[in-house]
PDB file of N, CA and C in Angstrom:
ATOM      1  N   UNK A   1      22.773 -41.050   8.294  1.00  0.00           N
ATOM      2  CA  UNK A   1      23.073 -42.449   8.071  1.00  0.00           C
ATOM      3  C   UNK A   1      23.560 -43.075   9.364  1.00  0.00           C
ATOM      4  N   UNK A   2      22.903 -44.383   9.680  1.00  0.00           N
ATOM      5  CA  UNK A   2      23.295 -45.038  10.661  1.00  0.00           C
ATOM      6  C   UNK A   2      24.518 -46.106  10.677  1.00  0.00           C
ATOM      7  N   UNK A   3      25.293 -45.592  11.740  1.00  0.00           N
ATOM      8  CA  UNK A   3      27.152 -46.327  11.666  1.00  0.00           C
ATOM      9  C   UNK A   3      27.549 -47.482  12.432  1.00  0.00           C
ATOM     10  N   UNK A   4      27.677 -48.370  11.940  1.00  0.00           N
ATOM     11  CA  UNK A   4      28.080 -49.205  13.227  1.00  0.00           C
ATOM     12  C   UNK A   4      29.605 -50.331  13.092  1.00  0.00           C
ATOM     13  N   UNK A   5      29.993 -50.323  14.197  1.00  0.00           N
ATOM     14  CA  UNK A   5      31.130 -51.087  13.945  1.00  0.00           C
ATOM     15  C   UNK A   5      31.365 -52.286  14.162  1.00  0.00           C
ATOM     16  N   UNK A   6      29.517 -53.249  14.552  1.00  0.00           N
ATOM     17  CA  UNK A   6      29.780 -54.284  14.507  1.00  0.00           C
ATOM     18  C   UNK A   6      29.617 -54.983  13.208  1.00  0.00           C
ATOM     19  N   UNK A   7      30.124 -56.035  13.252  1.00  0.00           N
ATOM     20  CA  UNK A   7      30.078 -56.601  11.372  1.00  0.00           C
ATOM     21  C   UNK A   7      28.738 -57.786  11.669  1.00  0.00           C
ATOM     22  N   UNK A   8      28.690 -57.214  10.406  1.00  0.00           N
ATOM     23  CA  UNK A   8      27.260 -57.601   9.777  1.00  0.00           C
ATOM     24  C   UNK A   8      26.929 -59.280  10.131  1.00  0.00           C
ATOM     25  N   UNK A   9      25.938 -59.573  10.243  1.00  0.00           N
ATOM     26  CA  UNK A   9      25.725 -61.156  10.525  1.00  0.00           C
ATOM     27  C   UNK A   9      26.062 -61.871   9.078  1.00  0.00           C
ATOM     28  N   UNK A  10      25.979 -62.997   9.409  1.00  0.00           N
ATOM     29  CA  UNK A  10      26.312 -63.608   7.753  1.00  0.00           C
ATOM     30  C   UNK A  10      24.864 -64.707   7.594  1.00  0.00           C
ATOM     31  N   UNK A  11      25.296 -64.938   6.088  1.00  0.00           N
ATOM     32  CA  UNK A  11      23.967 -65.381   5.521  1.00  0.00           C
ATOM     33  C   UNK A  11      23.515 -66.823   6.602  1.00  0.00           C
ATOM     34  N   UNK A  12      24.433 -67.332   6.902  1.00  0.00           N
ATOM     35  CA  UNK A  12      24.579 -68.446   7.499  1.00  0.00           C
ATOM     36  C   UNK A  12      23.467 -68.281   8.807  1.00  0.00           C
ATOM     37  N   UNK A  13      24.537 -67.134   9.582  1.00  0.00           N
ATOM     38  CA  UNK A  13      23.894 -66.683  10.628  1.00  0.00           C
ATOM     39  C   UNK A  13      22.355 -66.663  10.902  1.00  0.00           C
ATOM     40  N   UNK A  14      21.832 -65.791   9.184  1.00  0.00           N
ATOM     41  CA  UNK A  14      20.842 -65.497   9.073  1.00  0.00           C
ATOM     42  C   UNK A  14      19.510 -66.519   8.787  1.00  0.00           C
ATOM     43  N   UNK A  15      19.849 -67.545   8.145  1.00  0.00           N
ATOM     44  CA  UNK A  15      19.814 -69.045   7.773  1.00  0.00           C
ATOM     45  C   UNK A  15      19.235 -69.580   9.210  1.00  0.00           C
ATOM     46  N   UNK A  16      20.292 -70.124  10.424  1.00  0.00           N
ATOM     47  CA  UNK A  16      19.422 -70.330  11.207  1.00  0.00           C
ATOM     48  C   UNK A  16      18.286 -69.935  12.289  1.00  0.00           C
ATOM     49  N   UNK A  17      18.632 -68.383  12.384  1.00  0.00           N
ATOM     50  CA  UNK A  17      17.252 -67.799  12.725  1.00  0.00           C
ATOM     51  C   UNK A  17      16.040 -68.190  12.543  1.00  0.00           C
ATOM     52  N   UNK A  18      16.456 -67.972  11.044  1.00  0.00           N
ATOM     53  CA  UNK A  18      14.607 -68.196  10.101  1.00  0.00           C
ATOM     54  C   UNK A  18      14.545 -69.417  10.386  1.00  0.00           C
ATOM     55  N   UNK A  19      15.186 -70.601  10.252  1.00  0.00           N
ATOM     56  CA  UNK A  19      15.332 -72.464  10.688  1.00  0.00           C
ATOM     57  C   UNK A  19      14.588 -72.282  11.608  1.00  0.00           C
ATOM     58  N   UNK A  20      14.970 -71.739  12.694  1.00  0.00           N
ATOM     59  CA  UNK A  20      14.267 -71.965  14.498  1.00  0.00           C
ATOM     60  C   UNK A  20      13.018 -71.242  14.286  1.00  0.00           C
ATOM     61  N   UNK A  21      12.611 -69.914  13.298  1.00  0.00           N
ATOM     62  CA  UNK A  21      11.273 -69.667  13.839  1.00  0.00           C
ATOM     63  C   UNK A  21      10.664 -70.489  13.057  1.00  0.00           C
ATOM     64  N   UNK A  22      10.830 -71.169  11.866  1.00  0.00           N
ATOM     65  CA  UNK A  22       9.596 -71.675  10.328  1.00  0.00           C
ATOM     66  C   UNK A  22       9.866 -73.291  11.192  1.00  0.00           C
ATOM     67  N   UNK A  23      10.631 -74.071  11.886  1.00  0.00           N
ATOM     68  CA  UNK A  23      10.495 -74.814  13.311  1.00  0.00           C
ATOM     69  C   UNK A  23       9.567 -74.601  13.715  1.00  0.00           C
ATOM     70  N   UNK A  24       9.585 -73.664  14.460  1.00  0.00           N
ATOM     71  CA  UNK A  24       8.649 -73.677  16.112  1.00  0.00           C
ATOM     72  C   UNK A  24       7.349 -73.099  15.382  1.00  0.00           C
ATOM     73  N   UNK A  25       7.190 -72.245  14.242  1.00  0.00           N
ATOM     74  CA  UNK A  25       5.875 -71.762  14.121  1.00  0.00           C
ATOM     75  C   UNK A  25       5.025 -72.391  12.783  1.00  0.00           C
ATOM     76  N   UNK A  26       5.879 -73.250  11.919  1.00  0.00           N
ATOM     77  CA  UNK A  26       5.435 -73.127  10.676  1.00  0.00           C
ATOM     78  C   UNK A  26       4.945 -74.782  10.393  1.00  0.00           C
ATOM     79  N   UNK A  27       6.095 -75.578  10.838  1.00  0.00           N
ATOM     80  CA  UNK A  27       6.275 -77.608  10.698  1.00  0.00           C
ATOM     81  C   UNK A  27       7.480 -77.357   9.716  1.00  0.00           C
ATOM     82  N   UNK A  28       7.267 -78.824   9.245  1.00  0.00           N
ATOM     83  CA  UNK A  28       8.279 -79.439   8.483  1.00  0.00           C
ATOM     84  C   UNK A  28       7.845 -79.248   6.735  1.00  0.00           C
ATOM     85  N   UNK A  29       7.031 -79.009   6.407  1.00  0.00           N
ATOM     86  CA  UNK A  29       6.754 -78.505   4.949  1.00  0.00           C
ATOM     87  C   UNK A  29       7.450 -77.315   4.298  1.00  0.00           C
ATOM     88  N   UNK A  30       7.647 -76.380   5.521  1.00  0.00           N
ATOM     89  CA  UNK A  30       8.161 -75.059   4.736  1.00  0.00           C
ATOM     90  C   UNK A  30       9.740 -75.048   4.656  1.00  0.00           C
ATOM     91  N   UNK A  31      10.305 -74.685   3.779  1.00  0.00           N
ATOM     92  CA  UNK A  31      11.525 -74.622   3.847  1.00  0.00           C
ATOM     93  C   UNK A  31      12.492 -73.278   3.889  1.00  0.00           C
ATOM     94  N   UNK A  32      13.173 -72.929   3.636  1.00  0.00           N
ATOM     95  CA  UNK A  32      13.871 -71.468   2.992  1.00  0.00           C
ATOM     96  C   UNK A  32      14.605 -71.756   1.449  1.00  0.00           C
ATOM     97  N   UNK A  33      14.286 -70.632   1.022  1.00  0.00           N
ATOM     98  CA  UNK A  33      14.746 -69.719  -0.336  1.00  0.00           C
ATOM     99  C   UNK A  33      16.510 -69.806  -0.808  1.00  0.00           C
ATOM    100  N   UNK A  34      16.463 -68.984  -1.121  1.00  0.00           N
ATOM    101  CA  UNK A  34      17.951 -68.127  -1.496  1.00  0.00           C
ATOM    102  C   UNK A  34      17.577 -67.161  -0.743  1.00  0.00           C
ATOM    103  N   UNK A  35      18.630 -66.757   0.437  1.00  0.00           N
ATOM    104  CA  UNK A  35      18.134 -65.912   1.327  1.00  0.00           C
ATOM    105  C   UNK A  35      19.084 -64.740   0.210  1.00  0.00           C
ATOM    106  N   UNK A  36      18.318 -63.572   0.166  1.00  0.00           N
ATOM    107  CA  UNK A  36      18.618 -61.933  -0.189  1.00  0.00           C
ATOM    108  C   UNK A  36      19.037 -60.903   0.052  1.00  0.00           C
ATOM    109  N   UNK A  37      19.986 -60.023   0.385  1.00  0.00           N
ATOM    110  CA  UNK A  37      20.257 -58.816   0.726  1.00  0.00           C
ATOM    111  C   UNK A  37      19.452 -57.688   0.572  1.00  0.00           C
ATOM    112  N   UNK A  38      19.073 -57.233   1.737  1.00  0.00           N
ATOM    113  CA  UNK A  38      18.142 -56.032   1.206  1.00  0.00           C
ATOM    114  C   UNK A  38      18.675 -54.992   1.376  1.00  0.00           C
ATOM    115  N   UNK A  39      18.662 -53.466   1.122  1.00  0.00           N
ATOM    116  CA  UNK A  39      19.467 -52.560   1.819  1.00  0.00           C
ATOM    117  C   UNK A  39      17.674 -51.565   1.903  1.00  0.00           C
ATOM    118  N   UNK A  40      18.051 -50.418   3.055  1.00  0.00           N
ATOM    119  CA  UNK A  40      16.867 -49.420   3.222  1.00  0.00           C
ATOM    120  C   UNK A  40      17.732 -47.999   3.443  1.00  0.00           C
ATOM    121  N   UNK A  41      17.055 -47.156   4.034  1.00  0.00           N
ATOM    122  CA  UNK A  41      17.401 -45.947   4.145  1.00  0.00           C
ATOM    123  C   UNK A  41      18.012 -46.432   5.870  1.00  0.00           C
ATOM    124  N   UNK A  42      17.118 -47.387   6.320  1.00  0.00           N
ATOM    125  CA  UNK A  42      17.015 -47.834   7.920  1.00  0.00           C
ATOM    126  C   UNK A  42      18.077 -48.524   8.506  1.00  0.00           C
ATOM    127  N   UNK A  43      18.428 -49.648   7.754  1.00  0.00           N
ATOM    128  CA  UNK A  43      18.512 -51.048   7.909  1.00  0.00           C
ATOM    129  C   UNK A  43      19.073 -51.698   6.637  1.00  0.00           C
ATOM    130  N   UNK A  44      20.122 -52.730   6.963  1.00  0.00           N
ATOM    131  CA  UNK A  44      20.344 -53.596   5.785  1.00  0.00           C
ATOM    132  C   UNK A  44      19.522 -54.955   6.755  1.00  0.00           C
ATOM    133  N   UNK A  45      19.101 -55.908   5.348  1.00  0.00           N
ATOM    134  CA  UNK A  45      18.277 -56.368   5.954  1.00  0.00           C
ATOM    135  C   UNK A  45      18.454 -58.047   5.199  1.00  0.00           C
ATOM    136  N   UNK A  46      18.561 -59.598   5.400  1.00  0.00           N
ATOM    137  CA  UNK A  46      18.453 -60.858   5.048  1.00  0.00           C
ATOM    138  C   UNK A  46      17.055 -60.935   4.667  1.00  0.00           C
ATOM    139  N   UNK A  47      16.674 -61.035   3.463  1.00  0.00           N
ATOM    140  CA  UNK A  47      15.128 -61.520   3.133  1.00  0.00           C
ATOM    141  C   UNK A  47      15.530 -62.748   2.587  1.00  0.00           C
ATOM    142  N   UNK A  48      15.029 -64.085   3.709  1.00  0.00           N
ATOM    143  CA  UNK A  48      14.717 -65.346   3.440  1.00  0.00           C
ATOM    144  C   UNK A  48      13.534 -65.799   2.698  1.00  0.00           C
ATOM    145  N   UNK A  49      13.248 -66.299   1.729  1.00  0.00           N
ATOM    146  CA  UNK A  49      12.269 -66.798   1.414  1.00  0.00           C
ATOM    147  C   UNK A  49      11.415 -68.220   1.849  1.00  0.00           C
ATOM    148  N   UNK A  50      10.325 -68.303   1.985  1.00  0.00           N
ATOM    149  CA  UNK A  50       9.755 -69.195   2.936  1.00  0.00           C
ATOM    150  C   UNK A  50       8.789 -70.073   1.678  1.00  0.00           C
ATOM    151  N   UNK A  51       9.215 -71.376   1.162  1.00  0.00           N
ATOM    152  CA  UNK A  51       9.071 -72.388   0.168  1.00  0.00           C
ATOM    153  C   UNK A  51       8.412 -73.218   0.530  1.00  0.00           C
ATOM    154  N   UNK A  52       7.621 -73.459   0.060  1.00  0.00           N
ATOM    155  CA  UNK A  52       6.484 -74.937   0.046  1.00  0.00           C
ATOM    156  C   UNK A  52       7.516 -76.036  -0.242  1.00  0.00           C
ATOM    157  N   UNK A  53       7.662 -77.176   0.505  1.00  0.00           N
ATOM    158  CA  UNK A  53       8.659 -78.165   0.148  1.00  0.00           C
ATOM    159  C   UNK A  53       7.149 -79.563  -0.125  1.00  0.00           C
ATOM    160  N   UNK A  54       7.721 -80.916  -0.811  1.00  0.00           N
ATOM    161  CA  UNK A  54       6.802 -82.178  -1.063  1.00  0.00           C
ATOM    162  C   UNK A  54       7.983 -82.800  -0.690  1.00  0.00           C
ATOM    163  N   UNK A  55       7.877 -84.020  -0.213  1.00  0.00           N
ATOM    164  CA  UNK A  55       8.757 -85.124  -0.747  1.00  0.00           C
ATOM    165  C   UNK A  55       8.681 -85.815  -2.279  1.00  0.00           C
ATOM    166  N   UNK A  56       9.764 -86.042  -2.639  1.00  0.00           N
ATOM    167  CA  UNK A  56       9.533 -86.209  -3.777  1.00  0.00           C
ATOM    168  C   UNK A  56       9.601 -85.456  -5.152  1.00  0.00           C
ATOM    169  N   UNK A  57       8.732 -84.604  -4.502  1.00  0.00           N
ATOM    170  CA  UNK A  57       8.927 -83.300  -5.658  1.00  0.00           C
ATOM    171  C   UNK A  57       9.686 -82.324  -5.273  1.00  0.00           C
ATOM    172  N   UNK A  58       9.809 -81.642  -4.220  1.00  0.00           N
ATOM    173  CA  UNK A  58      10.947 -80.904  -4.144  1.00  0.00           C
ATOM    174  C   UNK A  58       9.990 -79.694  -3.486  1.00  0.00           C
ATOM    175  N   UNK A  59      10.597 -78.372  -4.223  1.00  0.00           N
ATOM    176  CA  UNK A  59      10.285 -77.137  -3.805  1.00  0.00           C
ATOM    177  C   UNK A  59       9.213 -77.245  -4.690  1.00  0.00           C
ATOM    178  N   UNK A  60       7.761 -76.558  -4.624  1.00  0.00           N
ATOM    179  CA  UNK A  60       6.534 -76.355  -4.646  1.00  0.00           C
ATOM    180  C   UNK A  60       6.533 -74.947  -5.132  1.00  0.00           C
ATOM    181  N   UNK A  61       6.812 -73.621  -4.327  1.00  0.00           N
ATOM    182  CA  UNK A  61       6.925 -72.451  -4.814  1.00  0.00           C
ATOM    183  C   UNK A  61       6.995 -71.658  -3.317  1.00  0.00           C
ATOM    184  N   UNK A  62       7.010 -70.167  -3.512  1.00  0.00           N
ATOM    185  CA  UNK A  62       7.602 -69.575  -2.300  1.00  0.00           C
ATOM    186  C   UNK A  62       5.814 -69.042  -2.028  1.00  0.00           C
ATOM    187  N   UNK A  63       6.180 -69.078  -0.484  1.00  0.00           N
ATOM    188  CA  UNK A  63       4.839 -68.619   0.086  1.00  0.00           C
ATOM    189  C   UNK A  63       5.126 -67.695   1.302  1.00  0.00           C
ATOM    190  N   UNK A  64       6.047 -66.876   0.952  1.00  0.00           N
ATOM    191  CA  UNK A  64       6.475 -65.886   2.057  1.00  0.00           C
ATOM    192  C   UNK A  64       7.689 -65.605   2.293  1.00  0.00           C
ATOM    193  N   UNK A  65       7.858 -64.815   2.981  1.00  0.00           N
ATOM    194  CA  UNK A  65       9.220 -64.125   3.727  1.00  0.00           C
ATOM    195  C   UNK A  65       9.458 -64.085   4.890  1.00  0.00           C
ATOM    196  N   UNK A  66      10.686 -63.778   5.767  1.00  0.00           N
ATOM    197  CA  UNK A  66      11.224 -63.545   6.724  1.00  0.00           C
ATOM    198  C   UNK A  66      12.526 -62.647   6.836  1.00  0.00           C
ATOM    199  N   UNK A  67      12.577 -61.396   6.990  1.00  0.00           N
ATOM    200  CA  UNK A  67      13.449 -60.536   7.257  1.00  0.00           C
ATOM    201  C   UNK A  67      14.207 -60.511   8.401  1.00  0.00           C
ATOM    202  N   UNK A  68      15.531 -60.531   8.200  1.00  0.00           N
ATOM    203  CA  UNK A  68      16.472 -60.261   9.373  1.00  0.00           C
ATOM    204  C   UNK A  68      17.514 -59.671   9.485  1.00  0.00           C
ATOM    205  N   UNK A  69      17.400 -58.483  10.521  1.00  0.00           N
ATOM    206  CA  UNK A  69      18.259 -57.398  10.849  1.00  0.00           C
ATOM    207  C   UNK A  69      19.213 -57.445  10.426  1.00  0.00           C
ATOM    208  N   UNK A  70      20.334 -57.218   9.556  1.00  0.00           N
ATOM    209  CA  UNK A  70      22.006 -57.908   9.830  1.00  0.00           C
ATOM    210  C   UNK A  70      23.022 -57.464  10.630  1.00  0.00           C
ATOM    211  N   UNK A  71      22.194 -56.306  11.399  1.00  0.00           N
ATOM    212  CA  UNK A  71      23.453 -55.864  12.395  1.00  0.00           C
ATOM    213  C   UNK A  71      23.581 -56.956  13.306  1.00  0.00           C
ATOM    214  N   UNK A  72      21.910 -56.928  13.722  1.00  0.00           N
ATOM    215  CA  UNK A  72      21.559 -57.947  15.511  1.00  0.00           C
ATOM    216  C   UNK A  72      21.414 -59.187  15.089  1.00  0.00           C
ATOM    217  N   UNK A  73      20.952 -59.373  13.470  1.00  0.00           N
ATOM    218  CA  UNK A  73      20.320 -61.163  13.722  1.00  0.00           C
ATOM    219  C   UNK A  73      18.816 -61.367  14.260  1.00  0.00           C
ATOM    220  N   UNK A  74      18.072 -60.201  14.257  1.00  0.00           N
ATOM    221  CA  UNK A  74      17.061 -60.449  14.879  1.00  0.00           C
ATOM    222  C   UNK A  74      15.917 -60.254  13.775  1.00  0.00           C
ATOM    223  N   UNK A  75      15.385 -61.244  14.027  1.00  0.00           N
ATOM    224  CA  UNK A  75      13.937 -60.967  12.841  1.00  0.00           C
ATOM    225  C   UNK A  75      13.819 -60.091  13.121  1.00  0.00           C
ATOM    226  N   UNK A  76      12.839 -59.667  12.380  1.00  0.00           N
ATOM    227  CA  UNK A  76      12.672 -57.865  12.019  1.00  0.00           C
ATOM    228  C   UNK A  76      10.838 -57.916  11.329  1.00  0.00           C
ATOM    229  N   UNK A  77      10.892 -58.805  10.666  1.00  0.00           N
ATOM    230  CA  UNK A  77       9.007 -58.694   9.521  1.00  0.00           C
ATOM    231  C   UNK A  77       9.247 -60.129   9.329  1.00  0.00           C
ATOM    232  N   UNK A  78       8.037 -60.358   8.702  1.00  0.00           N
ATOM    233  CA  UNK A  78       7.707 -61.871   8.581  1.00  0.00           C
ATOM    234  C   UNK A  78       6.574 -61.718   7.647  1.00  0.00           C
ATOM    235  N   UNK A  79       6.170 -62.701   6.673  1.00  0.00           N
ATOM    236  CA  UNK A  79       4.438 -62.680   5.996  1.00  0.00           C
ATOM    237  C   UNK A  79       4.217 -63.422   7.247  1.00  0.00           C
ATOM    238  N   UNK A  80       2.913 -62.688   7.213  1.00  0.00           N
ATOM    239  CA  UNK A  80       2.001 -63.339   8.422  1.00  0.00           C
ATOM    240  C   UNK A  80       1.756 -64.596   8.153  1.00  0.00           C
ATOM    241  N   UNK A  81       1.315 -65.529   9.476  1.00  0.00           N
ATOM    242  CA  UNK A  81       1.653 -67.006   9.414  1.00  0.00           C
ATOM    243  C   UNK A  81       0.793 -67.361   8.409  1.00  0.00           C
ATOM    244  N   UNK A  82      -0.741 -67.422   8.793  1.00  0.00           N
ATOM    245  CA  UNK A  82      -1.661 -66.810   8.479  1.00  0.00           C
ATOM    246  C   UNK A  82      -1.956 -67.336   6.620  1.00  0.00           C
ATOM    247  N   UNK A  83      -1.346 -65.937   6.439  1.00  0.00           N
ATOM    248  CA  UNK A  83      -0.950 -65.737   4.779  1.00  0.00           C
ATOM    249  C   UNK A  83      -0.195 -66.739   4.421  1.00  0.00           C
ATOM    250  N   UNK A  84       0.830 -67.619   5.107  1.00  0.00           N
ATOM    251  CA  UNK A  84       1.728 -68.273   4.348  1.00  0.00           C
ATOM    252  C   UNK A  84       1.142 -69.529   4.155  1.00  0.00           C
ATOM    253  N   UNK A  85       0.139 -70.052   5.378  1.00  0.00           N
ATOM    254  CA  UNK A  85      -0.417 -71.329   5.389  1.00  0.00           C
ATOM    255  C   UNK A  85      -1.255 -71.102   4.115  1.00  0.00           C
ATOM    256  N   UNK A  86      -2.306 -70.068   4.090  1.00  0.00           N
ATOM    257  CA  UNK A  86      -3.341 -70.116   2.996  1.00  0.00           C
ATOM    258  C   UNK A  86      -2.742 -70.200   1.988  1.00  0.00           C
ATOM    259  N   UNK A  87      -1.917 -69.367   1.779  1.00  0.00           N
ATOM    260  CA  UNK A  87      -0.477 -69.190   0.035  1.00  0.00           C
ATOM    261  C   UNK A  87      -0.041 -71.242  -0.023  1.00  0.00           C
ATOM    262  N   UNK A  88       0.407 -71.528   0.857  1.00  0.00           N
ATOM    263  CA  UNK A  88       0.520 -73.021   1.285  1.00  0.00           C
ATOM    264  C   UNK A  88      -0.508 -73.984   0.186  1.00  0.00           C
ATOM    265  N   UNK A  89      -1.609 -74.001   0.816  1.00  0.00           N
ATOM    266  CA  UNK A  89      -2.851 -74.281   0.794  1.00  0.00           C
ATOM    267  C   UNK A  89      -3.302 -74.189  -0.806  1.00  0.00           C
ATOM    268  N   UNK A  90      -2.555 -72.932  -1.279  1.00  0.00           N
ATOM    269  CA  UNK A  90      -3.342 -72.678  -2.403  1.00  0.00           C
ATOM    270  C   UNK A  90      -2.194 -73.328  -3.460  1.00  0.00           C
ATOM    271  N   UNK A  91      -0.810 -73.637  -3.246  1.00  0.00           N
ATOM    272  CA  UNK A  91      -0.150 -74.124  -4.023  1.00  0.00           C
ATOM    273  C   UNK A  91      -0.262 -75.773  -4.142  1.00  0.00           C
ATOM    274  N   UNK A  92      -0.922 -76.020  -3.368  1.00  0.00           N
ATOM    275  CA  UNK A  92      -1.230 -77.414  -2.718  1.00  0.00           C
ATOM    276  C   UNK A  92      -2.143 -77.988  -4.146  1.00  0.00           C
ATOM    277  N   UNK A  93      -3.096 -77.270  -3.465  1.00  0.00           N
ATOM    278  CA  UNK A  93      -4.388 -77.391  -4.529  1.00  0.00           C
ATOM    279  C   UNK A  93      -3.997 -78.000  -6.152  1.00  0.00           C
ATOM    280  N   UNK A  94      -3.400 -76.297  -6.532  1.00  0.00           N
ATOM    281  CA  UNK A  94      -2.894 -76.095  -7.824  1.00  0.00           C
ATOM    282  C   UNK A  94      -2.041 -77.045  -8.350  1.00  0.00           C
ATOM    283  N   UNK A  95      -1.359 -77.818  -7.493  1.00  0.00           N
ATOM    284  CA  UNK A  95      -0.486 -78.892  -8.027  1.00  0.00           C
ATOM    285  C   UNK A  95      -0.523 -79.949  -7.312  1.00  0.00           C
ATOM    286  N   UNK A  96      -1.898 -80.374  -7.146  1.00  0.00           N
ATOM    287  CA  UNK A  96      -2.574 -81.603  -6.146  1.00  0.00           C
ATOM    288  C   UNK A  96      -2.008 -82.651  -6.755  1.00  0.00           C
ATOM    289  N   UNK A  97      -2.510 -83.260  -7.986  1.00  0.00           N
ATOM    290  CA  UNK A  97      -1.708 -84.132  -9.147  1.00  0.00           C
ATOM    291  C   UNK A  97      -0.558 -84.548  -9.165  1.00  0.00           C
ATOM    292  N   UNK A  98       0.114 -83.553  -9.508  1.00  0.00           N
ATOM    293  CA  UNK A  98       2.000 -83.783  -9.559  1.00  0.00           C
ATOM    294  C   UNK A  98       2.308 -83.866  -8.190  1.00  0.00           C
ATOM    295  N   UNK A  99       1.954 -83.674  -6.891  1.00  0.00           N
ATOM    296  CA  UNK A  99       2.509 -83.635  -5.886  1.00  0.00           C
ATOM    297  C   UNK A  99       2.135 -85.269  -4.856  1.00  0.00           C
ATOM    298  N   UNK A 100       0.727 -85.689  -5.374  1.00  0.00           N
ATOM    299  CA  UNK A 100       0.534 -86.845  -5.070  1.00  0.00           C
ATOM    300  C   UNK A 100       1.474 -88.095  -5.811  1.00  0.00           C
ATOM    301  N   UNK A 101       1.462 -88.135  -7.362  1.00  0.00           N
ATOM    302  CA  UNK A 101       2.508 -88.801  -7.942  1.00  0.00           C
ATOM    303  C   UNK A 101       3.727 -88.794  -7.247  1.00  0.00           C
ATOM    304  N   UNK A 102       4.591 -87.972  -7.332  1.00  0.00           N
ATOM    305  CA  UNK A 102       5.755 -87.696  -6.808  1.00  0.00           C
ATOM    306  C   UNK A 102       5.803 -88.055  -5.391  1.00  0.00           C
ATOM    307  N   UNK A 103       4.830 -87.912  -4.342  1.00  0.00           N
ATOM    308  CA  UNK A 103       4.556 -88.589  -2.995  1.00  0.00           C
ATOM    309  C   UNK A 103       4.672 -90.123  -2.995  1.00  0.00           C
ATOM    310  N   UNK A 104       3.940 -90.599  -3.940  1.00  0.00           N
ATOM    311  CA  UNK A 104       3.915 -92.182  -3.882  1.00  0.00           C
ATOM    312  C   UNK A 104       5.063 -92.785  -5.014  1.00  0.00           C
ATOM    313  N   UNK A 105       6.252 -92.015  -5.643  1.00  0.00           N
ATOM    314  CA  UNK A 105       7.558 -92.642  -6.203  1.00  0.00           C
ATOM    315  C   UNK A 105       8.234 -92.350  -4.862  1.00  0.00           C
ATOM    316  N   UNK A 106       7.948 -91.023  -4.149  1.00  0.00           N
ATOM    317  CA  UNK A 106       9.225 -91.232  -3.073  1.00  0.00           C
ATOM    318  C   UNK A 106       8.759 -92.002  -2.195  1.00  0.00           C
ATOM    319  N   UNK A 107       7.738 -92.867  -1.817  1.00  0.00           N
ATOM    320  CA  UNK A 107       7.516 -93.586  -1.006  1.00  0.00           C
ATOM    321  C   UNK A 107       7.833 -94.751  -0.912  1.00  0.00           C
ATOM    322  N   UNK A 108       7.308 -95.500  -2.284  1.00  0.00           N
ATOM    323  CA  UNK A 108       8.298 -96.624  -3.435  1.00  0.00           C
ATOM    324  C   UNK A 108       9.718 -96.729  -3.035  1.00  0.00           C
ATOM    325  N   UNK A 109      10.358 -95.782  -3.169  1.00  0.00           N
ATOM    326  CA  UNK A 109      11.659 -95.822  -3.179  1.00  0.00           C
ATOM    327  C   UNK A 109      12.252 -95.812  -2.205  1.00  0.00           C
ATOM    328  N   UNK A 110      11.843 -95.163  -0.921  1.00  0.00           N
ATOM    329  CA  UNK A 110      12.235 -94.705   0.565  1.00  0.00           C
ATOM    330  C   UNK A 110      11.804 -96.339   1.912  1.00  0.00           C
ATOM    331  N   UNK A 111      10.894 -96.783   1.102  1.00  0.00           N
ATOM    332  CA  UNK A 111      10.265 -97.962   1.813  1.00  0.00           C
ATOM    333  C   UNK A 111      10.927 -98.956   2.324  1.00  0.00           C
ATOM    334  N   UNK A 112      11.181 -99.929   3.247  1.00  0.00           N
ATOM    335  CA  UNK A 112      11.760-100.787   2.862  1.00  0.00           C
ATOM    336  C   UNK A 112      11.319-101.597   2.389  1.00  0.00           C
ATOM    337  N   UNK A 113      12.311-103.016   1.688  1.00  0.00           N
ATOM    338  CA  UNK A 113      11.470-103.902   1.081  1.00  0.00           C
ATOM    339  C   UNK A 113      11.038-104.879   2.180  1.00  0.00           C
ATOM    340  N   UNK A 114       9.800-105.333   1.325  1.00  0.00           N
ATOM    341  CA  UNK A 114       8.887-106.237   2.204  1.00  0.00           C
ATOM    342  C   UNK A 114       9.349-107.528   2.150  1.00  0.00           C
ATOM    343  N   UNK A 115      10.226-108.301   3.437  1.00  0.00           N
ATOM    344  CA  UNK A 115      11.227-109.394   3.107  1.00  0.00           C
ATOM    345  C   UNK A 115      10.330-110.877   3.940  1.00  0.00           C
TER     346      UNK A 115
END
């Protein structure tokens, strides 16, 4: 068993990691989960979940993960980008309808008025 005496990162910690990479690699659609505790034989480990966000409607459904170390803070695995756009893509589809509605009340509402 592996020992260490630095203390563990916190969820927080872990929180903006995944922020800066689903940033720089993913846009502004994806969001994070309820990030998770994982434990291994290896590694304890933050599994973030990676969420389809709408305006309007909210969270969409999860289309991936992002794991992070909790000793270092350092990503560790990821669903490939790849996979998350197509998973994306396919929740899109499936709830084309409700997600367009809900697009054009939050738009209504967010607008300003025309004076």
């Amino acid at each position: 068993m592996v020992t260490s005496l630095k203390k563990p990162i916190t969820v927080d910690e872990a929180v903006n990691a995944v922020q800066d990479f689903v940033f720089n690699q993913l846009g502004n659609l994806i969001g994070l989960g309820q990030p998770l505790r994982v434990a291994s034989g290896l590694q304890s480990m933050w599994l973030v979940p990676l969420v389809l966000t709408s305006p309007g409607y909210g969270i969409v459904g999860v289309v991936g993960g992002v794991m992070v170390d909790m000793e270092f803070g350092h990503i560790v695995g990821w669903t490939p980008l790849d996979e998350v756009r197509e998973n994306a893509a396919k929740l899109t589809d499936a709830h084309e309808n409700e997600l367009e509605s809900a697009f054009q009340l939050h738009r209504v509402y967010v607008s300003p008025s025309a004076s």
